[in-house]
N, C-alpha and C. Protein backbone atom coordinates (compact mmCIF):
# COMPACT_ATOMS: atom_id res chain seq x y z
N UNK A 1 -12.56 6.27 -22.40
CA UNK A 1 -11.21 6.80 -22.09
C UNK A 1 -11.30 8.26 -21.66
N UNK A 2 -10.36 9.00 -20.98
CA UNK A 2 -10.87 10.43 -20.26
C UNK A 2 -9.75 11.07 -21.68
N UNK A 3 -10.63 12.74 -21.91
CA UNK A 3 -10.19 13.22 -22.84
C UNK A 3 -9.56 13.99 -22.74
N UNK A 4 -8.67 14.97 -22.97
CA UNK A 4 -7.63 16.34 -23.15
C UNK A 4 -7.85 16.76 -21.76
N UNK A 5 -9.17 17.43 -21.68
CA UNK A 5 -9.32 18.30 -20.54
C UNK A 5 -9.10 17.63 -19.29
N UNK A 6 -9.92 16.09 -19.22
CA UNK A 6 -9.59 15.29 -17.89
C UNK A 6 -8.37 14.79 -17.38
N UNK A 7 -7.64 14.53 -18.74
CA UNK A 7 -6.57 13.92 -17.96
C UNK A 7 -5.16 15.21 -17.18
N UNK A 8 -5.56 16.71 -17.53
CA UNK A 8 -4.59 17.89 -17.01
C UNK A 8 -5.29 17.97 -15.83
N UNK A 9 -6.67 17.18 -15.11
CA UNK A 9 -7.17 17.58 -13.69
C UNK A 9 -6.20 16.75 -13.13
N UNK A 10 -6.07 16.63 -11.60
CA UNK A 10 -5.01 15.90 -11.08
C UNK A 10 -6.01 15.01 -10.57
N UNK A 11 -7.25 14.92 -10.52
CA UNK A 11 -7.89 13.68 -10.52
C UNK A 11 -9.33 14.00 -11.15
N UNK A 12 -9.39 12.93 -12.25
CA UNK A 12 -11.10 12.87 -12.75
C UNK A 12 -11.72 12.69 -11.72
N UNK A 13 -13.37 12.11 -12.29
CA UNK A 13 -14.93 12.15 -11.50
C UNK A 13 -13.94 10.39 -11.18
N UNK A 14 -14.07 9.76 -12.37
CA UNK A 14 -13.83 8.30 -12.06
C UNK A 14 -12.91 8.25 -11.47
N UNK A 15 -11.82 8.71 -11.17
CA UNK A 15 -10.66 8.44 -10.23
C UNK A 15 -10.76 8.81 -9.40
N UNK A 16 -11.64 9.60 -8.54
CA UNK A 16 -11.86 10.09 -7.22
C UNK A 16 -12.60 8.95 -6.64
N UNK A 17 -13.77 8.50 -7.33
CA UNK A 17 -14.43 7.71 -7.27
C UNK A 17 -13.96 5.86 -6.75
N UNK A 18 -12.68 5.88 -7.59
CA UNK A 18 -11.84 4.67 -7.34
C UNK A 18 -11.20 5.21 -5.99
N UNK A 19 -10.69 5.98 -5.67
CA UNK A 19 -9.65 6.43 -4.59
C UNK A 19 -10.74 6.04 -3.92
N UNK A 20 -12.33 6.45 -3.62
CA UNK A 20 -12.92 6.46 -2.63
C UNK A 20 -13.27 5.37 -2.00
N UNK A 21 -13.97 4.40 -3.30
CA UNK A 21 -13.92 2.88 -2.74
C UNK A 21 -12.66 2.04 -2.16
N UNK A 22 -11.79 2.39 -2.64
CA UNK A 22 -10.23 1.62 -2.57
C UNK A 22 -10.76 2.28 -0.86
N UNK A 23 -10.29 3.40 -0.74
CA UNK A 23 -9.87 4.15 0.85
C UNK A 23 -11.31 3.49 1.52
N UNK A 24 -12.38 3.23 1.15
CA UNK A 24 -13.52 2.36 1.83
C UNK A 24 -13.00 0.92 2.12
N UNK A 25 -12.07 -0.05 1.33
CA UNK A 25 -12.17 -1.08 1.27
C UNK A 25 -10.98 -1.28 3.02
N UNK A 26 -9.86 -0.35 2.62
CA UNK A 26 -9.31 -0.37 3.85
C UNK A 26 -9.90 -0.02 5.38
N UNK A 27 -11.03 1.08 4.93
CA UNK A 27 -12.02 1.35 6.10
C UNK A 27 -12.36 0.18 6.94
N UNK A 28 -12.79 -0.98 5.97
CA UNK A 28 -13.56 -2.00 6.34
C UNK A 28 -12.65 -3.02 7.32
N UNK A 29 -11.14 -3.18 6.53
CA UNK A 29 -10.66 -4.40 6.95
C UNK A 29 -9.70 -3.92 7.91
N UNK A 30 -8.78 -2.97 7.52
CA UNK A 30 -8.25 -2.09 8.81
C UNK A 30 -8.43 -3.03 10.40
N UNK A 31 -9.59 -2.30 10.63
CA UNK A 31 -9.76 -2.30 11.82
C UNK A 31 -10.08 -3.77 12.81
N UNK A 32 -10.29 -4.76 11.76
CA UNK A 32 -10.23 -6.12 12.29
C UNK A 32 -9.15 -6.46 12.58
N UNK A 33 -8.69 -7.06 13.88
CA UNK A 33 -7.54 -7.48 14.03
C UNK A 33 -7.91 -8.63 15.43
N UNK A 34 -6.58 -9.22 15.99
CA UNK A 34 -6.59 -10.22 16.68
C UNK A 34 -5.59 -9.71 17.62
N UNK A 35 -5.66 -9.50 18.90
CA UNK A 35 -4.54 -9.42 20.08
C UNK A 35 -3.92 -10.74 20.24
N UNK A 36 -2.32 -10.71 20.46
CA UNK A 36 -1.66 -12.20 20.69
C UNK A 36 -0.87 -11.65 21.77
N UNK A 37 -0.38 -12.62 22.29
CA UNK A 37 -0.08 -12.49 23.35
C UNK A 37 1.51 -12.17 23.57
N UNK A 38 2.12 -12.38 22.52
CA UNK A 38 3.86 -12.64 22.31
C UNK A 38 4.18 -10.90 21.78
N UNK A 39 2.83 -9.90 21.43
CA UNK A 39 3.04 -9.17 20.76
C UNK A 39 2.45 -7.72 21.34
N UNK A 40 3.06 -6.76 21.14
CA UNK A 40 1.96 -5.51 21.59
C UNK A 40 1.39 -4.69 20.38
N UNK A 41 1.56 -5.77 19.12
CA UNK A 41 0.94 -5.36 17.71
C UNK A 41 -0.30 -5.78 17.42
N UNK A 42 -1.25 -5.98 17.06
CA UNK A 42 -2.88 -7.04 17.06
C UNK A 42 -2.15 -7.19 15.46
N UNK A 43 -2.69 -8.94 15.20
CA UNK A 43 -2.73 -9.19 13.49
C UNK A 43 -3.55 -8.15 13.18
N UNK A 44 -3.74 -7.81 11.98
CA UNK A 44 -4.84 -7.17 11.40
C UNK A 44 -4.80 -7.26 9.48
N UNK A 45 -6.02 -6.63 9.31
CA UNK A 45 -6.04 -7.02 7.88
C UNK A 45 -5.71 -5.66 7.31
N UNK A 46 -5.27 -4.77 8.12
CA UNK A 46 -4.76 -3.78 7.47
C UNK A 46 -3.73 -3.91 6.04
N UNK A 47 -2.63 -4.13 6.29
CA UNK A 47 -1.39 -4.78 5.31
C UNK A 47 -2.45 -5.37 4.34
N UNK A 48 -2.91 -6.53 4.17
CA UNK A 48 -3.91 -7.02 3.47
C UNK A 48 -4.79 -5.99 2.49
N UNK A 49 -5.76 -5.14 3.00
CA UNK A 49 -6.26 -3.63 2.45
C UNK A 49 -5.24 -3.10 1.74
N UNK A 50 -4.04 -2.56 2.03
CA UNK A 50 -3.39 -1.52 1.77
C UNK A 50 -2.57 -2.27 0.77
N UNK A 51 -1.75 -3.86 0.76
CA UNK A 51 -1.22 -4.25 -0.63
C UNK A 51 -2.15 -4.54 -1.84
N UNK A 52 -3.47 -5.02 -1.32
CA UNK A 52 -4.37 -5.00 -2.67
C UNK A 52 -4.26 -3.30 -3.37
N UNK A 53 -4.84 -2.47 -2.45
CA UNK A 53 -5.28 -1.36 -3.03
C UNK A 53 -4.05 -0.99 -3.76
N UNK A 54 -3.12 -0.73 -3.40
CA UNK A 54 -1.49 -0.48 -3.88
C UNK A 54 -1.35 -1.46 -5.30
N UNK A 55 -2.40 -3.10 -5.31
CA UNK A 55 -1.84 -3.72 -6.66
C UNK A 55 -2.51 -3.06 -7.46
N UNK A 56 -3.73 -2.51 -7.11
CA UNK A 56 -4.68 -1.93 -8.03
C UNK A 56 -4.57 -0.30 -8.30
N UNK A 57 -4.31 0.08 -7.38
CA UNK A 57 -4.13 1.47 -8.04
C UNK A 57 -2.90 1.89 -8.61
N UNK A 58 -1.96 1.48 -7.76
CA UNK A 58 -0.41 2.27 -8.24
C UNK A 58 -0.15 3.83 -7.54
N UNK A 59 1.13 4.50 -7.90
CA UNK A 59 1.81 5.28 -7.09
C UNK A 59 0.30 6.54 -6.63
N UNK A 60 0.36 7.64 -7.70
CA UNK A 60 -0.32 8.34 -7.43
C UNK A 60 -1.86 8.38 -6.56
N UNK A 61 -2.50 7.41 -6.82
CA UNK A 61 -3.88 6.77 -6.27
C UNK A 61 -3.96 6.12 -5.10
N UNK A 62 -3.05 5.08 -5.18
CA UNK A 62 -2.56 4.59 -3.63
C UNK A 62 -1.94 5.37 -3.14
N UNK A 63 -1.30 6.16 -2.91
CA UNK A 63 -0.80 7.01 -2.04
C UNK A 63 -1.77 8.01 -1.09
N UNK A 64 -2.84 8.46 -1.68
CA UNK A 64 -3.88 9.25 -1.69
C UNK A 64 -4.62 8.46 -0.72
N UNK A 65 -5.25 7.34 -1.62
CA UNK A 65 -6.12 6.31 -0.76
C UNK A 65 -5.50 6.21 1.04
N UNK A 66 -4.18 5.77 0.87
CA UNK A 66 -3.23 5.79 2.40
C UNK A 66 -3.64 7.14 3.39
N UNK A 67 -3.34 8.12 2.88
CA UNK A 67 -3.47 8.86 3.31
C UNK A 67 -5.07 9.19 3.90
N UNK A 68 -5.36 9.53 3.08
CA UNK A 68 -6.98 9.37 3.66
C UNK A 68 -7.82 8.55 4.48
N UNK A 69 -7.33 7.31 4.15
CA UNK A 69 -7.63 6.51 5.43
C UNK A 69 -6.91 6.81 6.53
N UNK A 70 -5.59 7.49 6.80
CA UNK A 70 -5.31 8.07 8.18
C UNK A 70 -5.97 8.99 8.67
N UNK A 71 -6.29 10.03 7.73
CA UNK A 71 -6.99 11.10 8.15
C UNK A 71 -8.23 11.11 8.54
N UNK A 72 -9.07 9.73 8.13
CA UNK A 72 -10.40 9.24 8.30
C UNK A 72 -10.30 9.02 10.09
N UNK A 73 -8.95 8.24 9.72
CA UNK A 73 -8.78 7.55 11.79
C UNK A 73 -8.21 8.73 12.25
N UNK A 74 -7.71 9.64 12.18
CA UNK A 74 -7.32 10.35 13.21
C UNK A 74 -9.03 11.65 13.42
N UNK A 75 -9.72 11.86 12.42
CA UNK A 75 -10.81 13.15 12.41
C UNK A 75 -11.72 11.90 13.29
N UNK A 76 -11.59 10.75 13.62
CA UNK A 76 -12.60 10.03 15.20
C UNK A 76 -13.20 9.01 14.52
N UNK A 77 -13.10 8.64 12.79
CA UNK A 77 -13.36 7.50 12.11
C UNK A 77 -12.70 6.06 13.06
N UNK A 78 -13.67 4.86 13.46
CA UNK A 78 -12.58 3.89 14.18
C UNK A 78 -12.65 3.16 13.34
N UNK A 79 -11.05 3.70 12.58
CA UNK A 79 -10.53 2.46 11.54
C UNK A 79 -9.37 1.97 11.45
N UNK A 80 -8.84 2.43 13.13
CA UNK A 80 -7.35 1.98 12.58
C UNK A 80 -7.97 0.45 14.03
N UNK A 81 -7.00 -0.21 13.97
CA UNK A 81 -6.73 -1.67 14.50
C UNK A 81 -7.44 -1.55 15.92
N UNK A 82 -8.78 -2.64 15.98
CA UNK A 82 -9.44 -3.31 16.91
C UNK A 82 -10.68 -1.58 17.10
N UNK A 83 -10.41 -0.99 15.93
CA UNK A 83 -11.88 -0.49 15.74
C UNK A 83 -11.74 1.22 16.54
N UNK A 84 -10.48 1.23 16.71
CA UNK A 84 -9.86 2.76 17.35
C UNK A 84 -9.75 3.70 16.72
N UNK A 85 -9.39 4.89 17.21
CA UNK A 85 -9.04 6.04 16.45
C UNK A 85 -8.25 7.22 17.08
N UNK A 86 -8.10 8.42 16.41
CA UNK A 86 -7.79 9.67 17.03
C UNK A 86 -6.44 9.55 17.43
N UNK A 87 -5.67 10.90 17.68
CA UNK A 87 -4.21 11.42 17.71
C UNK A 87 -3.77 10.03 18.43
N UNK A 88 -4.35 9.78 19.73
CA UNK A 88 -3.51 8.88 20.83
C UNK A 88 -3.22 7.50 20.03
N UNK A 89 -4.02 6.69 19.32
CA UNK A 89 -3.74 6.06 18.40
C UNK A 89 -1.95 6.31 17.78
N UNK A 90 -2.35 7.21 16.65
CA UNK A 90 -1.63 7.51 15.98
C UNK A 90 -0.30 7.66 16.33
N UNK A 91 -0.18 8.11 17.62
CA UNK A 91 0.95 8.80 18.34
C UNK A 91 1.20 7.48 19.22
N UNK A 92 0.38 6.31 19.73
CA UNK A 92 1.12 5.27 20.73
C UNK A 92 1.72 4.37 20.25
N UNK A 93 2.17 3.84 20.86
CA UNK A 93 3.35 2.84 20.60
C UNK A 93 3.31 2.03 19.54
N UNK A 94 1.95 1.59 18.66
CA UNK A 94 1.49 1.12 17.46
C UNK A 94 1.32 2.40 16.47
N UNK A 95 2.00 3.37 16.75
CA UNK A 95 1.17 4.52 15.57
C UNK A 95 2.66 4.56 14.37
N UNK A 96 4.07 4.23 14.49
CA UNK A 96 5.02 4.04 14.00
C UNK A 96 4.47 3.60 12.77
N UNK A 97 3.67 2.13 12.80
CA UNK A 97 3.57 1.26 11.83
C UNK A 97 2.47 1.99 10.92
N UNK A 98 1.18 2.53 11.77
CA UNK A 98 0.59 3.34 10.60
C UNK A 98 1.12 4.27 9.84
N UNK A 99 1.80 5.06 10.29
CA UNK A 99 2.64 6.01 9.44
C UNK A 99 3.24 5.68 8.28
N UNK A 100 3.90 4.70 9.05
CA UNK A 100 5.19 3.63 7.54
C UNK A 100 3.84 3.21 6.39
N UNK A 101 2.66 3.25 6.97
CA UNK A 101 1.62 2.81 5.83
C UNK A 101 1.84 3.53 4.68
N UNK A 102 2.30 5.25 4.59
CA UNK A 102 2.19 6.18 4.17
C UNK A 102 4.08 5.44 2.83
N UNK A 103 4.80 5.38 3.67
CA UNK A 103 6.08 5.23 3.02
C UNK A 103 5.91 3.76 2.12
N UNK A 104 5.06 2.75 3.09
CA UNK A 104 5.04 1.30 2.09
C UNK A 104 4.25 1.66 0.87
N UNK A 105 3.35 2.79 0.86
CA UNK A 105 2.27 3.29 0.02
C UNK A 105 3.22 3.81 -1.32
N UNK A 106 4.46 5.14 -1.03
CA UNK A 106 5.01 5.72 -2.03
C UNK A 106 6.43 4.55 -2.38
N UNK A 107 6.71 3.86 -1.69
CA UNK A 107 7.76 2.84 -2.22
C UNK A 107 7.29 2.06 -3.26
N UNK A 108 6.13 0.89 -3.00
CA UNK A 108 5.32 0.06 -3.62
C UNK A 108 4.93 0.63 -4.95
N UNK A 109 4.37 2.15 -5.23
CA UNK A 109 3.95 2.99 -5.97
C UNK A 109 4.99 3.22 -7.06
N UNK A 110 6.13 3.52 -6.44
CA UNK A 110 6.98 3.78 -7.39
C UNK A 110 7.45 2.61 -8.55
N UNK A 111 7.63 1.59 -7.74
CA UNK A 111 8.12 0.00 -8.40
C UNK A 111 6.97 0.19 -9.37
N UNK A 112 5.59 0.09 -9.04
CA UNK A 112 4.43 -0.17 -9.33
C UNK A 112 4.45 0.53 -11.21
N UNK A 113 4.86 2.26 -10.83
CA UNK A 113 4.54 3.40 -12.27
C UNK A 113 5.76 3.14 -12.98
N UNK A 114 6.79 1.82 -12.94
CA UNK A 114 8.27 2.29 -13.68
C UNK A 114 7.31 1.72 -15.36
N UNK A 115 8.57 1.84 -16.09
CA UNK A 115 7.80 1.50 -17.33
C UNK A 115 8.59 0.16 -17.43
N UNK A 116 7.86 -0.72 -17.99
CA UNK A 116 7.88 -2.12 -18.24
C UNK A 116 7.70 -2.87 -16.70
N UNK A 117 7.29 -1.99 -15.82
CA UNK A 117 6.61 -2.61 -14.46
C UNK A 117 5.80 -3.79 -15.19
N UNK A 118 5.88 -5.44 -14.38
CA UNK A 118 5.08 -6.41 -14.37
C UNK A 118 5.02 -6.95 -12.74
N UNK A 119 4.45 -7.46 -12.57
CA UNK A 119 3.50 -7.97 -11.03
C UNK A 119 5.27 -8.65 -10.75
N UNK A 120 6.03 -8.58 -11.15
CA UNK A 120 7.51 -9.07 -9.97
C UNK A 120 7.94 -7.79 -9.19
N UNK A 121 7.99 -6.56 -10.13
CA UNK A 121 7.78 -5.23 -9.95
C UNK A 121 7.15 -4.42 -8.61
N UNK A 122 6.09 -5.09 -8.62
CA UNK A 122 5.60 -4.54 -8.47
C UNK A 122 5.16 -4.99 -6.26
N UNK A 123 5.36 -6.44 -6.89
CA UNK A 123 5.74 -7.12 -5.65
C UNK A 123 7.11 -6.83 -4.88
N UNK A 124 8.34 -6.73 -5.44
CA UNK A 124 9.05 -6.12 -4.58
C UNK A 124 9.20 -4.98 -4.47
N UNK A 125 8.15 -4.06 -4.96
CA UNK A 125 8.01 -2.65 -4.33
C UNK A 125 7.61 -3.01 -2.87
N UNK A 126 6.27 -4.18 -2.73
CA UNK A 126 5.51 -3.70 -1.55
C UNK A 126 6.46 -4.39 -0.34
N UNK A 127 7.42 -5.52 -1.14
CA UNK A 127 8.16 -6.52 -0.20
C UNK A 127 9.57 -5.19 0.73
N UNK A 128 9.40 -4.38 -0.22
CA UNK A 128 10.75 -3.18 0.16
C UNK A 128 9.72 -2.21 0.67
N UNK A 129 8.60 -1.43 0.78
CA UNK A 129 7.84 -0.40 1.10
C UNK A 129 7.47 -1.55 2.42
N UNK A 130 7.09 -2.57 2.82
CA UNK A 130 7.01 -3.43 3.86
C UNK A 130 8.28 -3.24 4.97
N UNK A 131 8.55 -3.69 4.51
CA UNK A 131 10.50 -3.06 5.41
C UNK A 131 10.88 -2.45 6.13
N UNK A 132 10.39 -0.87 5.01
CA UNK A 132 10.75 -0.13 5.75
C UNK A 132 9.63 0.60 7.06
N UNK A 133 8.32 -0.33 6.79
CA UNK A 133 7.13 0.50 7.10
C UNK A 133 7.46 -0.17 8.56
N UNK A 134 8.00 -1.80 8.52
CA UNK A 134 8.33 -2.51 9.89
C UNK A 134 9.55 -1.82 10.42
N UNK A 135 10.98 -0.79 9.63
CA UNK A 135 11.71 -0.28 10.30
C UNK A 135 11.30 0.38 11.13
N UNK A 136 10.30 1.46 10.90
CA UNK A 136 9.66 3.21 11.21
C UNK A 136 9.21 2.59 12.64
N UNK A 137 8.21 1.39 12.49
CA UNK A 137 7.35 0.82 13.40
C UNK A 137 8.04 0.03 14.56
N UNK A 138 9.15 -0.42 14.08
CA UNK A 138 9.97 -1.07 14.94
C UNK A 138 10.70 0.26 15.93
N UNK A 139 11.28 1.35 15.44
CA UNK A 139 11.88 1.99 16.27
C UNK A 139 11.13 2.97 16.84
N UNK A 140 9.61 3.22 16.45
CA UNK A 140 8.52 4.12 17.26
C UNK A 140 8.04 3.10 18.26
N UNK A 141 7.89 1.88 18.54
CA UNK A 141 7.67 0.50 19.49
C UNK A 141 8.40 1.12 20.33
N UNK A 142 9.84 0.81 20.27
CA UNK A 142 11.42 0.73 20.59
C UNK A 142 10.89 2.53 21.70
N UNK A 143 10.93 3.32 21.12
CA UNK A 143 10.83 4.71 21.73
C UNK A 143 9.83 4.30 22.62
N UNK A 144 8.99 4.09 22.55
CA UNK A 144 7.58 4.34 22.79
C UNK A 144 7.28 3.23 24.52
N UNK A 145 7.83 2.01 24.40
CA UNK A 145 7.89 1.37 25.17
C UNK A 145 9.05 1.45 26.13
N UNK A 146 10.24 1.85 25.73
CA UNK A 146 11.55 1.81 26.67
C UNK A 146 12.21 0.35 26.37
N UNK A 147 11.92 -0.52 25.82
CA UNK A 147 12.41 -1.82 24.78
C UNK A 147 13.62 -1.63 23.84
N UNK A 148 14.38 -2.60 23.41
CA UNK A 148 15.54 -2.42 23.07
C UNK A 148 15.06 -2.64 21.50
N UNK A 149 16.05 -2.50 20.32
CA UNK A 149 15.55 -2.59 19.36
C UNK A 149 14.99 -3.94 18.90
N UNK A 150 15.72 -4.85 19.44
CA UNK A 150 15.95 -6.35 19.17
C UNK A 150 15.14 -6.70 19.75
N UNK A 151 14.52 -6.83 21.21
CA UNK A 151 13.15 -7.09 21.66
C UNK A 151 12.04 -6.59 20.66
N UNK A 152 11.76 -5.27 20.47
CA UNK A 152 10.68 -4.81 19.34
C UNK A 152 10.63 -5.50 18.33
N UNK A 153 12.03 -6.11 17.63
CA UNK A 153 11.77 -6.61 16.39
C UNK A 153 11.17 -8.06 16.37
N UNK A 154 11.64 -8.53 18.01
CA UNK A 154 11.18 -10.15 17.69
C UNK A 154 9.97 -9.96 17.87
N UNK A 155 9.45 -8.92 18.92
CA UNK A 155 7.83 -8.92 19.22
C UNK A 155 7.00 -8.39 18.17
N UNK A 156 7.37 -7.40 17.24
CA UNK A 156 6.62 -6.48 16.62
C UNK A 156 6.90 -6.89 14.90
N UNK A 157 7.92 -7.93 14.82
CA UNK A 157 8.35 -8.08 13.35
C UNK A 157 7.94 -9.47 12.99
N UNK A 158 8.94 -10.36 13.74
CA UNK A 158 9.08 -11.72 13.16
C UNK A 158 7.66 -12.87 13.53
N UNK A 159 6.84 -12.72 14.12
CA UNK A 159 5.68 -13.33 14.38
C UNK A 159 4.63 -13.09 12.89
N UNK A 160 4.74 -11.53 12.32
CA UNK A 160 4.01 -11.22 11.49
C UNK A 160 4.60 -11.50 9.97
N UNK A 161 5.41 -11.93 9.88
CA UNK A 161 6.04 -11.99 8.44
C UNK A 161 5.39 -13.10 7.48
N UNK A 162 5.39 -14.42 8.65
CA UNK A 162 4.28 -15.26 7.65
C UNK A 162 3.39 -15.01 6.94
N UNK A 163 2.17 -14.56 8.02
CA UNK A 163 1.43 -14.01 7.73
C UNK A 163 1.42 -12.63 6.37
N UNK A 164 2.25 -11.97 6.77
CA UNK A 164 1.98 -10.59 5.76
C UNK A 164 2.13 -11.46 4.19
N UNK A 165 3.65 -12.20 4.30
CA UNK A 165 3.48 -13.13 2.48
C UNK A 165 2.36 -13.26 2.30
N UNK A 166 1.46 -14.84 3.31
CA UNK A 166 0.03 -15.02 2.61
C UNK A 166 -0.90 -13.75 2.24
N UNK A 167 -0.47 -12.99 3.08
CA UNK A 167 -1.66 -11.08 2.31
C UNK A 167 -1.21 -10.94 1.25
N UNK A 168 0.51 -10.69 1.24
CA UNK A 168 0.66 -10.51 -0.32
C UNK A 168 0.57 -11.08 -1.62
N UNK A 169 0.54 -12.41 -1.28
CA UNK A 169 0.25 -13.51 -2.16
C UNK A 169 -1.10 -13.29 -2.49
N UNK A 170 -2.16 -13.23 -1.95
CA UNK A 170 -3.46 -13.07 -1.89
C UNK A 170 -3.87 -11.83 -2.47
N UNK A 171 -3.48 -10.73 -1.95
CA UNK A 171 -3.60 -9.19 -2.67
C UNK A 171 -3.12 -9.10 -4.26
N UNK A 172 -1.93 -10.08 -4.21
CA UNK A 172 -1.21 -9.49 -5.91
C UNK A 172 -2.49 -10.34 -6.67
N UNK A 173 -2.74 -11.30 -6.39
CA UNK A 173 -3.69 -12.66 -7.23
C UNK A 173 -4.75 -11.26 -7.68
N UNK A 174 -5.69 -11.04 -6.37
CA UNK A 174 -6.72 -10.72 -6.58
C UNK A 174 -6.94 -9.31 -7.20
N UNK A 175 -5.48 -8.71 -6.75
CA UNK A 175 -5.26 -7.44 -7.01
C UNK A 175 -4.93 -6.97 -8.85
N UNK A 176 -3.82 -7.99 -9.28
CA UNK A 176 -3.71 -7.85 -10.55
C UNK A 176 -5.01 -8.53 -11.54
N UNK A 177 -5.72 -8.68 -11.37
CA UNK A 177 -6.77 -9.26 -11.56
C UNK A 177 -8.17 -7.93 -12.06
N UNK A 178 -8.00 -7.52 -11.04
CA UNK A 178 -8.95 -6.03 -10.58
C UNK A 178 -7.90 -4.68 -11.50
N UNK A 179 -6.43 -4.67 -11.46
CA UNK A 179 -6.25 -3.91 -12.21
C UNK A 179 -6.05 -4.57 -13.86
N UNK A 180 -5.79 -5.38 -13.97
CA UNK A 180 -5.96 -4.99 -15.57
C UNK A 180 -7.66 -5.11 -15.93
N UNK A 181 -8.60 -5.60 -15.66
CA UNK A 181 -10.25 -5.20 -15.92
C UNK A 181 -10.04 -3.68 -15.20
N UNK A 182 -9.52 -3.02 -14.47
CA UNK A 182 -9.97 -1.07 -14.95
C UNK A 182 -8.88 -0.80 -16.00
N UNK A 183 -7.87 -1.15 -16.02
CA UNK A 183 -7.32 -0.90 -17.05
C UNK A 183 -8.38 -1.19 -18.64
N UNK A 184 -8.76 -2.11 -18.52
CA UNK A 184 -9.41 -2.52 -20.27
C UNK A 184 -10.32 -1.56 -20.09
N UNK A 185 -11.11 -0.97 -18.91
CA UNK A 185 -12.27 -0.35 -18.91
C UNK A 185 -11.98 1.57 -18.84
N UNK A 186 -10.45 1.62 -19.17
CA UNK A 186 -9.87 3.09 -19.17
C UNK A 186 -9.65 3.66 -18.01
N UNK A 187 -10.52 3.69 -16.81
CA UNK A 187 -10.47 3.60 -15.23
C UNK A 187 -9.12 3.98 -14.48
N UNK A 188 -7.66 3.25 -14.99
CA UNK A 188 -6.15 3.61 -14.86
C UNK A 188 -5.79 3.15 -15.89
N UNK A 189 -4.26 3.68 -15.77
CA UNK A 189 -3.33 4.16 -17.03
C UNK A 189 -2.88 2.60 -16.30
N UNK A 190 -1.94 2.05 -17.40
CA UNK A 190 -1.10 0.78 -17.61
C UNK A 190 0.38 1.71 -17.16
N UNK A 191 1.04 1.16 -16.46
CA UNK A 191 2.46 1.73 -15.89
C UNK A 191 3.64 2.35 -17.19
N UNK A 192 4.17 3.27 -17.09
CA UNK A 192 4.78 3.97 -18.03
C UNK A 192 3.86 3.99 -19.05
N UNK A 193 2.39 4.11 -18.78
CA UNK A 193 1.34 4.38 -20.20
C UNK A 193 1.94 3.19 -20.94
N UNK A 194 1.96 2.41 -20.87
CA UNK A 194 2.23 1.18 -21.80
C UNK A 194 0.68 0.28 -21.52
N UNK A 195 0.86 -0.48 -22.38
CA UNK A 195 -0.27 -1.38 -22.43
C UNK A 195 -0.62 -2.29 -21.03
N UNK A 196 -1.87 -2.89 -20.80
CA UNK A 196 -2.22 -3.41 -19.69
C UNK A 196 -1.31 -4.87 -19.69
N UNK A 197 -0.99 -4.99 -18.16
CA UNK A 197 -0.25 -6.43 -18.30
C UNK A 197 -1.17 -7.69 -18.04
């Protein structure tokens, strides 16, 4: 368990350590994706990365992790979707949705740290931090292309929704799974410091 002195750092050795692998795991899957043709979005396993890491870490940690993996893709890391990177990324017509990564990150987070948070919790954090991450993304499309809002949303929203459930379905399984074993192992705090669920 971390003692007096560790837990007033704003992050231990072991929690940097978790942030780093977590922000590795998105490194990895990020950038796989699939071009379709109905869409100017590629599937990707991004969403996938980013709701696991979010089941497992929670507000403060996932948020961090998010972040850093942007900053990884914008300093020429190619990790954002189909293996890209850098400002133009960030800034084109797909860069809306990375951003909202940042907001699905502190929404999800919050549901995630309430006290008596359990995995329903914690799921409609990411189902509401999802939302809004497709609003941000929908109306940076919308700008970005000269497209109306309602075109963006059928192209850029409703094709991917299936899909994102099976991620989340898949992330909470594997995800609550992975956090309560660091929880037993002291690694993270249990939400409102309450016991592991």
């Amino acid at each position: 368990m971390e003692n007096k002195t560790d837990s007033k750092k704003f992050l231990t050795i072991r929690q940097m350590c978790l942030t780093g692998l977590m922000t590795a795991i998105i490194c990895v899957l990020a950038p796989v994706s699939l071009n379709i043709p109905i869409s100017p979005v590629p599937i990707s396993l991004g969403t996938l990365a980013i709701y696991f890491v979010l089941m497992v870490l929670g507000l403060k940690l996932g948020v961090l992790s998010v972040i850093l993996y942007i900053l990884l893709g914008l300093a020429g890391l190619p990790v954002f979707t189909g293996f890209t990177s850098g400002p133009g990324k960030l800034f084109g017509p797909t860069g809306g949705y990375i951003i909202g990564y940042i907001f699905l990150a502190l929404i999800s987070g919050l549901f995630a740290e309430r006290r008596q948070s359990g995995l329903f919790s914690r799921i409609l954090g990411i189902i509401l931090g999802t939302a809004v991450m497709y609003l941000l993304g929908t109306f940076w499309l919308a700008y970005q292309t000269s497209c109306t809002l309602a075109q963006a949303f059928l192209q850029a929203v409703i094709p991917f929704l299936p899909g994102d459930m099976v991620k989340l379905i898949l992330a909470a399984s594997l995800g609550t799974q992975l956090r309560k074993r660091l929880q037993k192992a002291g690694l993270i705090q249990a939400a409102g410091n309450s016991s592991a669920r």
